[in-house]
N, C-alpha and C. Protein backbone atom coordinates (compact mmCIF):
# COMPACT_ATOMS: atom_id res chain seq x y z
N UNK A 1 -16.75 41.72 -35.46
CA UNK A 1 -17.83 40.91 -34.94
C UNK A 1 -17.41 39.45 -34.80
N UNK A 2 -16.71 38.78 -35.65
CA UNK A 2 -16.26 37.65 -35.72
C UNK A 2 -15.25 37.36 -34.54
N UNK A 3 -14.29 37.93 -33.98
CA UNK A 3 -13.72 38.04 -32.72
C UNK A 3 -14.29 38.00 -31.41
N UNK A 4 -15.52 38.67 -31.58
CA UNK A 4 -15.68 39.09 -30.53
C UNK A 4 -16.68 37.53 -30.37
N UNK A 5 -17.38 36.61 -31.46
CA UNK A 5 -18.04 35.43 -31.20
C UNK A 5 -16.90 34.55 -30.79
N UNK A 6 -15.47 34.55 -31.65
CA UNK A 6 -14.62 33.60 -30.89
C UNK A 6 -14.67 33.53 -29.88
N UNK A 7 -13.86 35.12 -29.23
CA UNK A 7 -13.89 35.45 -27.55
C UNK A 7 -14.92 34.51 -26.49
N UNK A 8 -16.16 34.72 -27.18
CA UNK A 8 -17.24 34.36 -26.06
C UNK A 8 -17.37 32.95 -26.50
N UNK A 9 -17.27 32.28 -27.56
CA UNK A 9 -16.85 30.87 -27.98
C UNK A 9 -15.52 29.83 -27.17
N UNK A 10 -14.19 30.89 -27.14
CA UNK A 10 -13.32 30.27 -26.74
C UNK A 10 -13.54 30.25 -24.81
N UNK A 11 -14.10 31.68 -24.36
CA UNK A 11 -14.62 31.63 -22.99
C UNK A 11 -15.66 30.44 -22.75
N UNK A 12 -16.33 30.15 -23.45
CA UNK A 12 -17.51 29.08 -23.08
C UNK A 12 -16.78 28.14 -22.58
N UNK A 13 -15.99 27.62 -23.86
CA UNK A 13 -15.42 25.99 -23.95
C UNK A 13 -14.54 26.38 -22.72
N UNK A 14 -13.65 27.47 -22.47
CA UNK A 14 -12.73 27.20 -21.15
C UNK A 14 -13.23 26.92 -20.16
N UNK A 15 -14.71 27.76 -19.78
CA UNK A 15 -15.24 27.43 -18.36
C UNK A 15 -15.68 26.31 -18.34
N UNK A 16 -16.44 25.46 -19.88
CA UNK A 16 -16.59 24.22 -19.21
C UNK A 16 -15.83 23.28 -19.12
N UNK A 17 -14.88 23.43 -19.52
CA UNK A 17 -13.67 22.41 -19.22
C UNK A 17 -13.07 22.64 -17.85
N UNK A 18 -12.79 24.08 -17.43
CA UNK A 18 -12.15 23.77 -16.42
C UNK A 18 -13.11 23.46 -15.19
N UNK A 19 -14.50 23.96 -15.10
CA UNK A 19 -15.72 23.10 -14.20
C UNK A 19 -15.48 21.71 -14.24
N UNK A 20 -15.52 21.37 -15.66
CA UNK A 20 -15.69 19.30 -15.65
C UNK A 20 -14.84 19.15 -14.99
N UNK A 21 -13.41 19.61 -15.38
CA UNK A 21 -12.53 19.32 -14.54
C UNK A 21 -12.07 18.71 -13.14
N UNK A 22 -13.24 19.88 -12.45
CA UNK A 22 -13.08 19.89 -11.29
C UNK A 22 -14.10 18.75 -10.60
N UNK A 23 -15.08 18.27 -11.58
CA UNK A 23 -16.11 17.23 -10.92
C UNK A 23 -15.68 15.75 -11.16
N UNK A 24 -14.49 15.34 -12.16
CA UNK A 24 -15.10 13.97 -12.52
C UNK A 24 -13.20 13.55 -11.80
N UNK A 25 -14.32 12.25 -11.33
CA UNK A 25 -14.15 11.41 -10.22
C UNK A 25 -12.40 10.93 -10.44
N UNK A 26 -11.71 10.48 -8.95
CA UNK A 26 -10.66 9.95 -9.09
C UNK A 26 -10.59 8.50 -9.62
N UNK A 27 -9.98 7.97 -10.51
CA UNK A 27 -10.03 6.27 -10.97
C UNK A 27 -9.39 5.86 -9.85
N UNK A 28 -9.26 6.08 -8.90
CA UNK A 28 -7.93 5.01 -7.92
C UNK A 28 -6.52 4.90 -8.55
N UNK A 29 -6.05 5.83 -9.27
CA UNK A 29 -4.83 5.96 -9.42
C UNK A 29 -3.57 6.28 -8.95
N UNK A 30 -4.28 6.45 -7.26
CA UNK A 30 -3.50 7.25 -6.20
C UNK A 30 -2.83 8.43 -6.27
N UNK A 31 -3.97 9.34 -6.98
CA UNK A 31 -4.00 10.67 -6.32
C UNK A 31 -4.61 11.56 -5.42
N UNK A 32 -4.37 12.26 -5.14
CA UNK A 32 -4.90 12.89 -3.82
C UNK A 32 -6.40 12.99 -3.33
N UNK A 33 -7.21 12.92 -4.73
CA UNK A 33 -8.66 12.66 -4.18
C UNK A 33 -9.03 11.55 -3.74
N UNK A 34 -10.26 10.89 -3.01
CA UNK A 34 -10.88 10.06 -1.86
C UNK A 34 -12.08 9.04 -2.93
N UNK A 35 -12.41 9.48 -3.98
CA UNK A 35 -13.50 9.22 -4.50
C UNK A 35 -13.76 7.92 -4.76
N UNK A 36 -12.60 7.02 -5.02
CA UNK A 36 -12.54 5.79 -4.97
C UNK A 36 -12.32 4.90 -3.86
N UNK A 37 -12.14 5.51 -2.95
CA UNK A 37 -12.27 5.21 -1.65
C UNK A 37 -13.46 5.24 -0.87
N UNK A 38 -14.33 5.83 -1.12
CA UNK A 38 -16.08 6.15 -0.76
C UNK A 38 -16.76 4.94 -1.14
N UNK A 39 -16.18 4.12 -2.17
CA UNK A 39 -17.54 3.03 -2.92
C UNK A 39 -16.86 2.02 -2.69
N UNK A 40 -15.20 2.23 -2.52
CA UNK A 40 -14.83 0.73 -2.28
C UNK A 40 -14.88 -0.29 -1.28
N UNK A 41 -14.87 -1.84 -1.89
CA UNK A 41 -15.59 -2.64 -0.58
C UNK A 41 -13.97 -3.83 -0.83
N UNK A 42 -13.46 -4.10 0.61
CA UNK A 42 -11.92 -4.46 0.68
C UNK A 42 -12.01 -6.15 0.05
N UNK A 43 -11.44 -6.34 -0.83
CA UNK A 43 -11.42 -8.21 -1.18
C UNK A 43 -10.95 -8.73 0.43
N UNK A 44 -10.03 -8.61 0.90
CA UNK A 44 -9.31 -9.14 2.34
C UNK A 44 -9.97 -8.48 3.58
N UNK A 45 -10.42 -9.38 4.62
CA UNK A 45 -10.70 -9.02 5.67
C UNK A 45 -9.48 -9.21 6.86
N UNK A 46 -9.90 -9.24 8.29
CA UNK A 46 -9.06 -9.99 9.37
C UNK A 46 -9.05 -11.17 9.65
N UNK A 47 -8.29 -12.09 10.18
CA UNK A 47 -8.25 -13.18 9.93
C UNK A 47 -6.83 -14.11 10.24
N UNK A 48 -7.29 -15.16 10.37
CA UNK A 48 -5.70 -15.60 10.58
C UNK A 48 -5.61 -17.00 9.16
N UNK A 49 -6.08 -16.77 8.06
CA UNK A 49 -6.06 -17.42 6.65
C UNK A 49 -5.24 -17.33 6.00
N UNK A 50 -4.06 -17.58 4.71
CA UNK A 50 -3.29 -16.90 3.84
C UNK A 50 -4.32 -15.59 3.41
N UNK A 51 -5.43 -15.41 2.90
CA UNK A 51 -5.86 -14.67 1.84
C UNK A 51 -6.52 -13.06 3.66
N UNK A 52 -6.32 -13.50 4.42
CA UNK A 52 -6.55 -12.70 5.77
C UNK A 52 -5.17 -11.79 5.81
N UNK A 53 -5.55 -10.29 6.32
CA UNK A 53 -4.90 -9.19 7.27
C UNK A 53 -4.84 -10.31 8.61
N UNK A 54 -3.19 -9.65 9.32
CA UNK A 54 -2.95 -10.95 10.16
C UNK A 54 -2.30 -9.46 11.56
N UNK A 55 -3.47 -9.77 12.55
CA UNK A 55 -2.85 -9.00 13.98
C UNK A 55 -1.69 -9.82 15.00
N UNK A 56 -1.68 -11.11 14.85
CA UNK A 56 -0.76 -11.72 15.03
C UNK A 56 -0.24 -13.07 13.87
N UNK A 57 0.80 -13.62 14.35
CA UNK A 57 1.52 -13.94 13.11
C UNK A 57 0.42 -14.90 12.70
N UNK A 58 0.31 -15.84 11.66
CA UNK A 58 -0.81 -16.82 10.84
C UNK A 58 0.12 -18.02 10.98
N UNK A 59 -1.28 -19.15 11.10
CA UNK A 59 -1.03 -20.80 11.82
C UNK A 59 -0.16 -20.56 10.70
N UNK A 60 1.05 -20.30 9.85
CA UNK A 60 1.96 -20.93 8.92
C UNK A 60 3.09 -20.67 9.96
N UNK A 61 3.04 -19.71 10.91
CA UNK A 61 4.13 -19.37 11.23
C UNK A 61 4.36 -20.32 12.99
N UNK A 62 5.81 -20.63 12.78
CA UNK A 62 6.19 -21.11 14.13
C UNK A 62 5.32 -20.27 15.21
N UNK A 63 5.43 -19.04 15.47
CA UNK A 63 4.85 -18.59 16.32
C UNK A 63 3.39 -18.15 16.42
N UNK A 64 2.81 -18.70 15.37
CA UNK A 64 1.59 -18.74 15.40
C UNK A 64 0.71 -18.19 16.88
N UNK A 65 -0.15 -16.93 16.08
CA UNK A 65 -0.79 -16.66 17.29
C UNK A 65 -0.39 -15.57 18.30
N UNK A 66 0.96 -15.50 18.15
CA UNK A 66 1.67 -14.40 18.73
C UNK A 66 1.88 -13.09 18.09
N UNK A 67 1.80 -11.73 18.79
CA UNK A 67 1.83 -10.84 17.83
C UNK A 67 3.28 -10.20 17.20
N UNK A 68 3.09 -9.97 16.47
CA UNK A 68 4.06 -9.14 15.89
C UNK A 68 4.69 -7.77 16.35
N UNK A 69 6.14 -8.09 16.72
CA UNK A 69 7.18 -6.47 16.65
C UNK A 69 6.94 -5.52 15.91
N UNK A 70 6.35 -4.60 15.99
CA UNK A 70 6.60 -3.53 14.50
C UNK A 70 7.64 -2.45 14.67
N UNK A 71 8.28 -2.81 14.25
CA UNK A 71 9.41 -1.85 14.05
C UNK A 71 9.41 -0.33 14.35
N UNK A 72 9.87 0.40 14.80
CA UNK A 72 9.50 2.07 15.59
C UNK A 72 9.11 2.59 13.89
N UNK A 73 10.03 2.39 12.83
CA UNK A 73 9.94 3.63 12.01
C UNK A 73 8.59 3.38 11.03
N UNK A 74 8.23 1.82 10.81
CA UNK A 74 7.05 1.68 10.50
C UNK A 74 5.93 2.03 11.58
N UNK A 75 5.74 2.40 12.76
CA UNK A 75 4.69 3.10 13.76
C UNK A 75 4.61 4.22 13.37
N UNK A 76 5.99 4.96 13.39
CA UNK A 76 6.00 6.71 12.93
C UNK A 76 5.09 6.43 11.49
N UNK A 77 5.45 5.79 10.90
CA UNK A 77 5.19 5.93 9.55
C UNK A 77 3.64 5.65 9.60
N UNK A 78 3.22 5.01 10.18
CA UNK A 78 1.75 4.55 10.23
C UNK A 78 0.89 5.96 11.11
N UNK A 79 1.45 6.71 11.52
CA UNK A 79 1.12 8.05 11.97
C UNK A 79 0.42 8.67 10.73
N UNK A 80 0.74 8.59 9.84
CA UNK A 80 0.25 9.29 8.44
C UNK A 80 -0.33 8.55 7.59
N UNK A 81 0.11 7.28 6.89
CA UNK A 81 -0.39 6.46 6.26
C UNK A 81 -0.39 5.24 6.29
N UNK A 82 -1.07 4.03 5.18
CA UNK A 82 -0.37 2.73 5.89
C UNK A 82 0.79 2.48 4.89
N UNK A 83 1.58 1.47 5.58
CA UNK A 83 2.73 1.17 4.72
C UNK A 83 2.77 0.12 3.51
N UNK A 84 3.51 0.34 2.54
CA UNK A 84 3.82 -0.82 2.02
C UNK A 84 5.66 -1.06 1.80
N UNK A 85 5.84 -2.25 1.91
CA UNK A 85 6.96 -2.62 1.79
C UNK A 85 7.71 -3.50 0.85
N UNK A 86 9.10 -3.34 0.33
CA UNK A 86 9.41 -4.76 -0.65
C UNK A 86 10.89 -4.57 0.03
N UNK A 87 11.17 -5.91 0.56
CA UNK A 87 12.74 -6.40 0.66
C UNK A 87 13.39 -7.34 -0.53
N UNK A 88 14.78 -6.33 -0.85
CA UNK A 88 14.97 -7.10 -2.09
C UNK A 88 16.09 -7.17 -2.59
N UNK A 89 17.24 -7.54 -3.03
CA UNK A 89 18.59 -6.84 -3.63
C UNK A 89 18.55 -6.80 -4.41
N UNK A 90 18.91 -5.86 -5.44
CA UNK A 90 19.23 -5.61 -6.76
C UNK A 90 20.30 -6.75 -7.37
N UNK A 91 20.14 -7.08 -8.39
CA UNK A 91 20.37 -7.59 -8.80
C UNK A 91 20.09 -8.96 -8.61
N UNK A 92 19.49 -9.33 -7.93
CA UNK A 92 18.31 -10.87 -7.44
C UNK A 92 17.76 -11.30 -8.66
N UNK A 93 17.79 -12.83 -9.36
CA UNK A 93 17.54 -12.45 -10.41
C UNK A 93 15.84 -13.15 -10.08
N UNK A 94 15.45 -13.81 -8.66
CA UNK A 94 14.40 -14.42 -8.58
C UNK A 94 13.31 -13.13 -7.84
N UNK A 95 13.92 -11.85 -7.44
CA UNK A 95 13.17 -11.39 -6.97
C UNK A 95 13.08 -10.30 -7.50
N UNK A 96 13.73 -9.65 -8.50
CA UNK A 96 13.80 -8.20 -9.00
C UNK A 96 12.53 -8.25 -9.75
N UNK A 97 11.70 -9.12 -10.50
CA UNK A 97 10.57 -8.95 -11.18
C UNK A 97 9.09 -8.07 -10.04
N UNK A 98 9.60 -8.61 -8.64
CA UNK A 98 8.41 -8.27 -7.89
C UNK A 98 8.82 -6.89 -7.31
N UNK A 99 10.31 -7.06 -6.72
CA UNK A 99 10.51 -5.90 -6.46
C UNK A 99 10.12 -4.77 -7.43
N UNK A 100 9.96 -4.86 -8.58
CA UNK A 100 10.18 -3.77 -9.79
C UNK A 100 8.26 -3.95 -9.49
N UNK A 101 6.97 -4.84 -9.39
CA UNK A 101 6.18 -4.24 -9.32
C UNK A 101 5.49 -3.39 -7.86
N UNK A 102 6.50 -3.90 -6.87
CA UNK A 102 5.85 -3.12 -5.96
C UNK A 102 6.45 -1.57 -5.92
N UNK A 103 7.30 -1.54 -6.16
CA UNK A 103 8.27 -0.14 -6.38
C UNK A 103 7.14 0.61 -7.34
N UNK A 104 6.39 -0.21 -8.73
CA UNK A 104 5.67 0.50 -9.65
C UNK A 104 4.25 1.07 -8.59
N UNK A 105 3.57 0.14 -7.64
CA UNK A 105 2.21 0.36 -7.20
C UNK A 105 3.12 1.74 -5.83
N UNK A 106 3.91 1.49 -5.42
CA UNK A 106 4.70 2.85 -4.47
C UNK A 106 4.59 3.75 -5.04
N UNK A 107 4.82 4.08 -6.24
CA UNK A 107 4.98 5.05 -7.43
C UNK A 107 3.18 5.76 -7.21
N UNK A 108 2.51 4.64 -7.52
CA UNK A 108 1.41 5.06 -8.52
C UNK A 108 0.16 5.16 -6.86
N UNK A 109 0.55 5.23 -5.97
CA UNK A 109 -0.13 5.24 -4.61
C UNK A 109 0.79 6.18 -3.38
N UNK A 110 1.33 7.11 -4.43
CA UNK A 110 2.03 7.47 -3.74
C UNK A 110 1.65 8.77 -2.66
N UNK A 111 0.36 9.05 -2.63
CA UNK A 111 -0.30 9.92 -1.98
C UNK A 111 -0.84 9.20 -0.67
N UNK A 112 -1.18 8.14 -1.03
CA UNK A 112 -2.05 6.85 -0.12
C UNK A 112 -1.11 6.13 0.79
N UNK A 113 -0.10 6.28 1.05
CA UNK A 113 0.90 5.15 1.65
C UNK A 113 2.32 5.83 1.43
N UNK A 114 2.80 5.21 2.32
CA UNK A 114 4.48 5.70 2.55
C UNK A 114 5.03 4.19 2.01
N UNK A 115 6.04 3.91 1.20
CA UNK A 115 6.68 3.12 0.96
C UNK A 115 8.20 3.04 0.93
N UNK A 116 8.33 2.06 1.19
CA UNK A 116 9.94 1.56 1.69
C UNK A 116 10.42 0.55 0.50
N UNK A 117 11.47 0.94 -0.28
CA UNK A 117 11.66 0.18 -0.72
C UNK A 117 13.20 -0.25 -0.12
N UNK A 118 13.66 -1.11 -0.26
CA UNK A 118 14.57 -1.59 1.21
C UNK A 118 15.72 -3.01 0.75
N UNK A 119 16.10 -1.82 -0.39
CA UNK A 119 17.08 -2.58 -1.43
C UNK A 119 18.30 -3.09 -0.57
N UNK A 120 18.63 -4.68 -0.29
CA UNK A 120 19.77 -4.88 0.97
C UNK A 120 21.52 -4.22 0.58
N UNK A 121 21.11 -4.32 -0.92
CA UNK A 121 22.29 -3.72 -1.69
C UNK A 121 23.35 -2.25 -1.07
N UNK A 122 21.93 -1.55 -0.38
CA UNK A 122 22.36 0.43 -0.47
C UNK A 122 22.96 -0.12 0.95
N UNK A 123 22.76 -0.74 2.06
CA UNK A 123 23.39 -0.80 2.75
C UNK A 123 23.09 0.17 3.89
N UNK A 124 23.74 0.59 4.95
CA UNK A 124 23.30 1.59 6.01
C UNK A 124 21.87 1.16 6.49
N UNK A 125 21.12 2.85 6.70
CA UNK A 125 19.62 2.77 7.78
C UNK A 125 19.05 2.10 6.34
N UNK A 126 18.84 1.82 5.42
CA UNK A 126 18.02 0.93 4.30
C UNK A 126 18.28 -0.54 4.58
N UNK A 127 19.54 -1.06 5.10
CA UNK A 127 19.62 -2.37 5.30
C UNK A 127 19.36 -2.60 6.11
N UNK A 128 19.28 -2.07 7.63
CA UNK A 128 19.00 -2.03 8.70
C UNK A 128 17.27 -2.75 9.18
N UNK A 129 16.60 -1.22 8.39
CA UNK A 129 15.15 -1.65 8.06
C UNK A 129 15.03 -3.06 7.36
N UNK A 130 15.59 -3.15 6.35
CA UNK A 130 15.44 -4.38 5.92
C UNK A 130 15.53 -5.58 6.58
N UNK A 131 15.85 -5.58 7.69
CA UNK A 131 16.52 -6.77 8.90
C UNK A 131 15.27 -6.92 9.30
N UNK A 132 14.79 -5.35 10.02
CA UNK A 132 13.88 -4.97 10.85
C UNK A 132 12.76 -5.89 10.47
N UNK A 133 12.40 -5.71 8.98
CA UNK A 133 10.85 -6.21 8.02
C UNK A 133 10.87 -7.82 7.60
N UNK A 134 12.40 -8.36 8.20
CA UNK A 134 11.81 -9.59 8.24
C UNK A 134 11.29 -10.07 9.66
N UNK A 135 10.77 -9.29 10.63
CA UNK A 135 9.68 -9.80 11.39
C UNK A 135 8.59 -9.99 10.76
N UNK A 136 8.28 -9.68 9.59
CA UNK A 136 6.92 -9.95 8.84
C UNK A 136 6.87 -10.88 7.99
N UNK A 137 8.03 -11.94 8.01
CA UNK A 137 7.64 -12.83 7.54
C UNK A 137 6.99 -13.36 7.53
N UNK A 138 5.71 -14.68 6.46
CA UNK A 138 4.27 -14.93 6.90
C UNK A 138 4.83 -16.24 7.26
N UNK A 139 6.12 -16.81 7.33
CA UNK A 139 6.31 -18.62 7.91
C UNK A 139 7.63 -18.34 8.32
N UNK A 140 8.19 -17.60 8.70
CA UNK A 140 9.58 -17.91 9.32
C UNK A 140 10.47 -18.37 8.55
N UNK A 141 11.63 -18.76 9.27
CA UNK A 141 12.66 -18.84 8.61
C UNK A 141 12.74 -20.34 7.79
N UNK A 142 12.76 -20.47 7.07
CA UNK A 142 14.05 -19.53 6.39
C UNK A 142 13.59 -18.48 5.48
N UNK A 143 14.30 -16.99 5.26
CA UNK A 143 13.51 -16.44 5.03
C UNK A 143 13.97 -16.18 3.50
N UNK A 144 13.23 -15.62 2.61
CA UNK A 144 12.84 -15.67 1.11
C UNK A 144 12.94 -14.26 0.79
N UNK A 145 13.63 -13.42 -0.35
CA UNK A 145 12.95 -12.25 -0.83
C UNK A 145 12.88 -12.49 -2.05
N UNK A 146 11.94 -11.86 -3.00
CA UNK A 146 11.33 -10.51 -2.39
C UNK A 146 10.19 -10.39 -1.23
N UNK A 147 10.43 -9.90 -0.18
CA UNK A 147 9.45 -9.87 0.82
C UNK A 147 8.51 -8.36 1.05
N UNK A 148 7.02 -8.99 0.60
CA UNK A 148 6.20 -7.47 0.26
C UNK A 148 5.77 -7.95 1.33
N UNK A 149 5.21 -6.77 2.14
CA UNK A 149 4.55 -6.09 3.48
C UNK A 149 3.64 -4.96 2.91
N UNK A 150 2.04 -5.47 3.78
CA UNK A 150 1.42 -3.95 3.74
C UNK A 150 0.88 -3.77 5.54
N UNK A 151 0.99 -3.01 5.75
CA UNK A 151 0.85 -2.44 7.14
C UNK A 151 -0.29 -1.44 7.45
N UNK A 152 -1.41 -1.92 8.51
CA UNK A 152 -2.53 -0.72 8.00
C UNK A 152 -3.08 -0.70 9.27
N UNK A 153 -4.22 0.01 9.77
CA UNK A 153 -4.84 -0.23 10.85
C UNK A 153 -6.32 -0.56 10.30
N UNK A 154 -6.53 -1.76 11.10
CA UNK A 154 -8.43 -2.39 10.80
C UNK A 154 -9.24 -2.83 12.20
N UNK A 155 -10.22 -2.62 12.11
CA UNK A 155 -11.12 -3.04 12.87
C UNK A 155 -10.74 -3.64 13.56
N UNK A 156 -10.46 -4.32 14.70
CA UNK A 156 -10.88 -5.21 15.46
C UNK A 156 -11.68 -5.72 16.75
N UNK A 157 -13.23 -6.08 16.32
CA UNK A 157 -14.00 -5.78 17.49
C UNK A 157 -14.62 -4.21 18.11
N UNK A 158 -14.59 -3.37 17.45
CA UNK A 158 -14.59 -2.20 17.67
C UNK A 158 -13.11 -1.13 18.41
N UNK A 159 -12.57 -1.72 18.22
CA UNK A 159 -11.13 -0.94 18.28
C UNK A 159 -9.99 -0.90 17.28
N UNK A 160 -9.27 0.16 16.46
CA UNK A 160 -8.85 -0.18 15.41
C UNK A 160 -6.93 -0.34 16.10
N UNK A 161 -6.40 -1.49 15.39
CA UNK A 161 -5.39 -2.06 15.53
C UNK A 161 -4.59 -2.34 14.67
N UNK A 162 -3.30 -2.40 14.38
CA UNK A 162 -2.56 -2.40 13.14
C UNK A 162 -2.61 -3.87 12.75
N UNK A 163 -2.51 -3.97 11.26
CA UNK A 163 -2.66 -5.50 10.82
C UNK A 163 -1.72 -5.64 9.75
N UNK A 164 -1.06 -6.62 9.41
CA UNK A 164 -0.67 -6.61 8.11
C UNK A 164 -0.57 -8.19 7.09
N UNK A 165 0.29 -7.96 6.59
CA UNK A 165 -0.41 -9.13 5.63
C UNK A 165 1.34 -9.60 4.53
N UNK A 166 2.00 -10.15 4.84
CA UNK A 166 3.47 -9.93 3.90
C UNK A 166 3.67 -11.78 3.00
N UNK A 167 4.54 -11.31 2.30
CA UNK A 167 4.49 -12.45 0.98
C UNK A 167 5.87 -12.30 0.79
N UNK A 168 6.11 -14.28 0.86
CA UNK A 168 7.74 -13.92 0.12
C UNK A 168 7.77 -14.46 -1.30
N UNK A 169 8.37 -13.97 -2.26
CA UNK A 169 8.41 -14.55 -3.85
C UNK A 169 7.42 -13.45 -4.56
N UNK A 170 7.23 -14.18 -5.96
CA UNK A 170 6.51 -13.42 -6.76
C UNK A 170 4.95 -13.39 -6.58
N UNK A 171 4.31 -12.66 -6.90
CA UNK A 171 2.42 -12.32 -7.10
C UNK A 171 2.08 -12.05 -7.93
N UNK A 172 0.79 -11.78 -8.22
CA UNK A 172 0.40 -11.38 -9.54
C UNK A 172 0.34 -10.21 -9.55
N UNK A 173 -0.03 -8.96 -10.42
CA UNK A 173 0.16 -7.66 -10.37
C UNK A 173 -1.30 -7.33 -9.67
N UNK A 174 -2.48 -7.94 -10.17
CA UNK A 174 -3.62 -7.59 -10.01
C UNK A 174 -3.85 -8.16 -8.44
N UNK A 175 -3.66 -9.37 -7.80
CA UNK A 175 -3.83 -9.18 -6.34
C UNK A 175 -2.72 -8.74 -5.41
N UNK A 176 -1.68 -8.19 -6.04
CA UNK A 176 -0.68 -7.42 -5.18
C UNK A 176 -1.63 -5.69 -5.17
N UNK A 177 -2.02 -5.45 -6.14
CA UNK A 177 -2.87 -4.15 -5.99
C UNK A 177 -4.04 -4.44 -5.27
N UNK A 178 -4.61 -5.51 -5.41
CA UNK A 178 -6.07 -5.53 -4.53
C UNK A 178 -5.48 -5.34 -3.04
N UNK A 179 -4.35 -5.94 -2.85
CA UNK A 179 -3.83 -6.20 -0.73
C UNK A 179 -3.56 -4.42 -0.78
N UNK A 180 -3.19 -3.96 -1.80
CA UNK A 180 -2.39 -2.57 -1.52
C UNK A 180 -4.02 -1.50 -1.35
N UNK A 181 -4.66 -1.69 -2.55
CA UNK A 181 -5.93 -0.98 -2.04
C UNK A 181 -6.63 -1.16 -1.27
N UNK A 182 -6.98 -2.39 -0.24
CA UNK A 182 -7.51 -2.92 0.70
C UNK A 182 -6.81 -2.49 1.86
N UNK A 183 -5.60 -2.01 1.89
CA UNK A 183 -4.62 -1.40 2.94
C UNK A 183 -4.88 0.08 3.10
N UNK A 184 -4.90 0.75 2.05
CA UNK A 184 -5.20 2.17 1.72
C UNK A 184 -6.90 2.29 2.20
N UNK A 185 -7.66 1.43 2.04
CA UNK A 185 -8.64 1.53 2.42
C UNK A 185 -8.85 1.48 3.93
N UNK A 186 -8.42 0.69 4.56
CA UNK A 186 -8.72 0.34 5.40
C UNK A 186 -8.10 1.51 6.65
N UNK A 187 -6.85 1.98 6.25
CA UNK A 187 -6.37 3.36 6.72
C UNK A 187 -7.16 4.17 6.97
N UNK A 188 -7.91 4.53 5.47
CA UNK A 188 -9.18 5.76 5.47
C UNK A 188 -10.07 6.00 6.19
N UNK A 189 -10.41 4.18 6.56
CA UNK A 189 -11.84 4.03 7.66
C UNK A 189 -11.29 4.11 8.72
N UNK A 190 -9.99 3.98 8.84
CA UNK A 190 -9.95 3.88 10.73
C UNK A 190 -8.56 4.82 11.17
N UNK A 191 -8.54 5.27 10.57
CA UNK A 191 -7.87 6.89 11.17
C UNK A 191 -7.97 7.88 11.12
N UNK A 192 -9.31 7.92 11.03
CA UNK A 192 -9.94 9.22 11.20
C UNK A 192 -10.44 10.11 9.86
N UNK A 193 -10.00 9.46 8.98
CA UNK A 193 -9.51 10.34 7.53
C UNK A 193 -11.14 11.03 6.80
């Protein structure tokens, strides 16, 4: 008799665990569920500001106003998700701190975004790209790494258009994740997702 209460004891607790399981919500940890994506509202809009998504380059830049090259393999890549990017060499001793956190938010968003990390070190199609991504510089030359890029498609006017938003030097961890979730977001709303 005592078995047979475990049995239906240990059956209880399994089904409700593996039910809860299945209901409680994604934290935005960038895994495959949407749930944090439903309530979220983006810190960064469009704009041509530092703290602005930029469709053409921002008054810092010589060419101010003009749009931006995007590179073929970041388009393919924007076929699926938006991008994020860090240009950087190993062993940099002013830029490896940032490189090492955007490589961590690539990691941890790695369902949400395709990332490049675009070490000049490895050399070949990695250095190549890396040439490519300093068209995203946010002031021109001369140019600075570590250079983070996020690449997304947003609103504009009722047509959605790719935008991005790139930084040379270090950031803080917490608004390098806000530009990265505001990118991931902004994907969700305007490609259909």
């Amino acid at each position: 008799m005592n078995l047979k209460v475990i049995l239906i004891l240990a059956s209880a607790i399994f089904l409700i665990v593996w039910v809860t399981g299945f209901n409680t919500e994604n934290s935005g940890n960038g895994s495959s569920g949407s749930s944090w994506l439903d309530n979220y509202v983006p810190v960064h809009s469009l704009g041509n500001g530092t703290d602005d998504f930029w469709i053409s380059y921002p008054s810092s830049h010589p060419q101010s106003g003009q749009s931006v090259s995007h590179p073929q393999w970041v388009l393919d890549s924007l076929e699926n998700k938006c991008v994020l990017l860090v240009l950087h060499r190993t062993g940099c001793y002013w830029c490896q701190a940032q490189a090492d956190r955007v490589i961590e938010l690539g990691d941890k968003y790695e369902n949400n975004l395709t990332f490049y990390d675009l070490d000049l070190t490895l050399g070949g199609d990695i250095e190549n790209k890396g040439y490519d991504a300093i068209a995203y510089d946010p002031d021109g030359y001369p140019h600075y790494i570590a250079l983070t890029v996020i690449i997304t498609p947003i609103d504009n006017n009722g047509s959605a258009e790719y935008c991005w938003h790139g930084w040379e030097g270090d950031m803080d961890e917490s608004d390098l994740e806000g530009w990265v979730k505001d990118g991931i977001y902004y994907y969700h709303v305007n490609s259909g997702e």
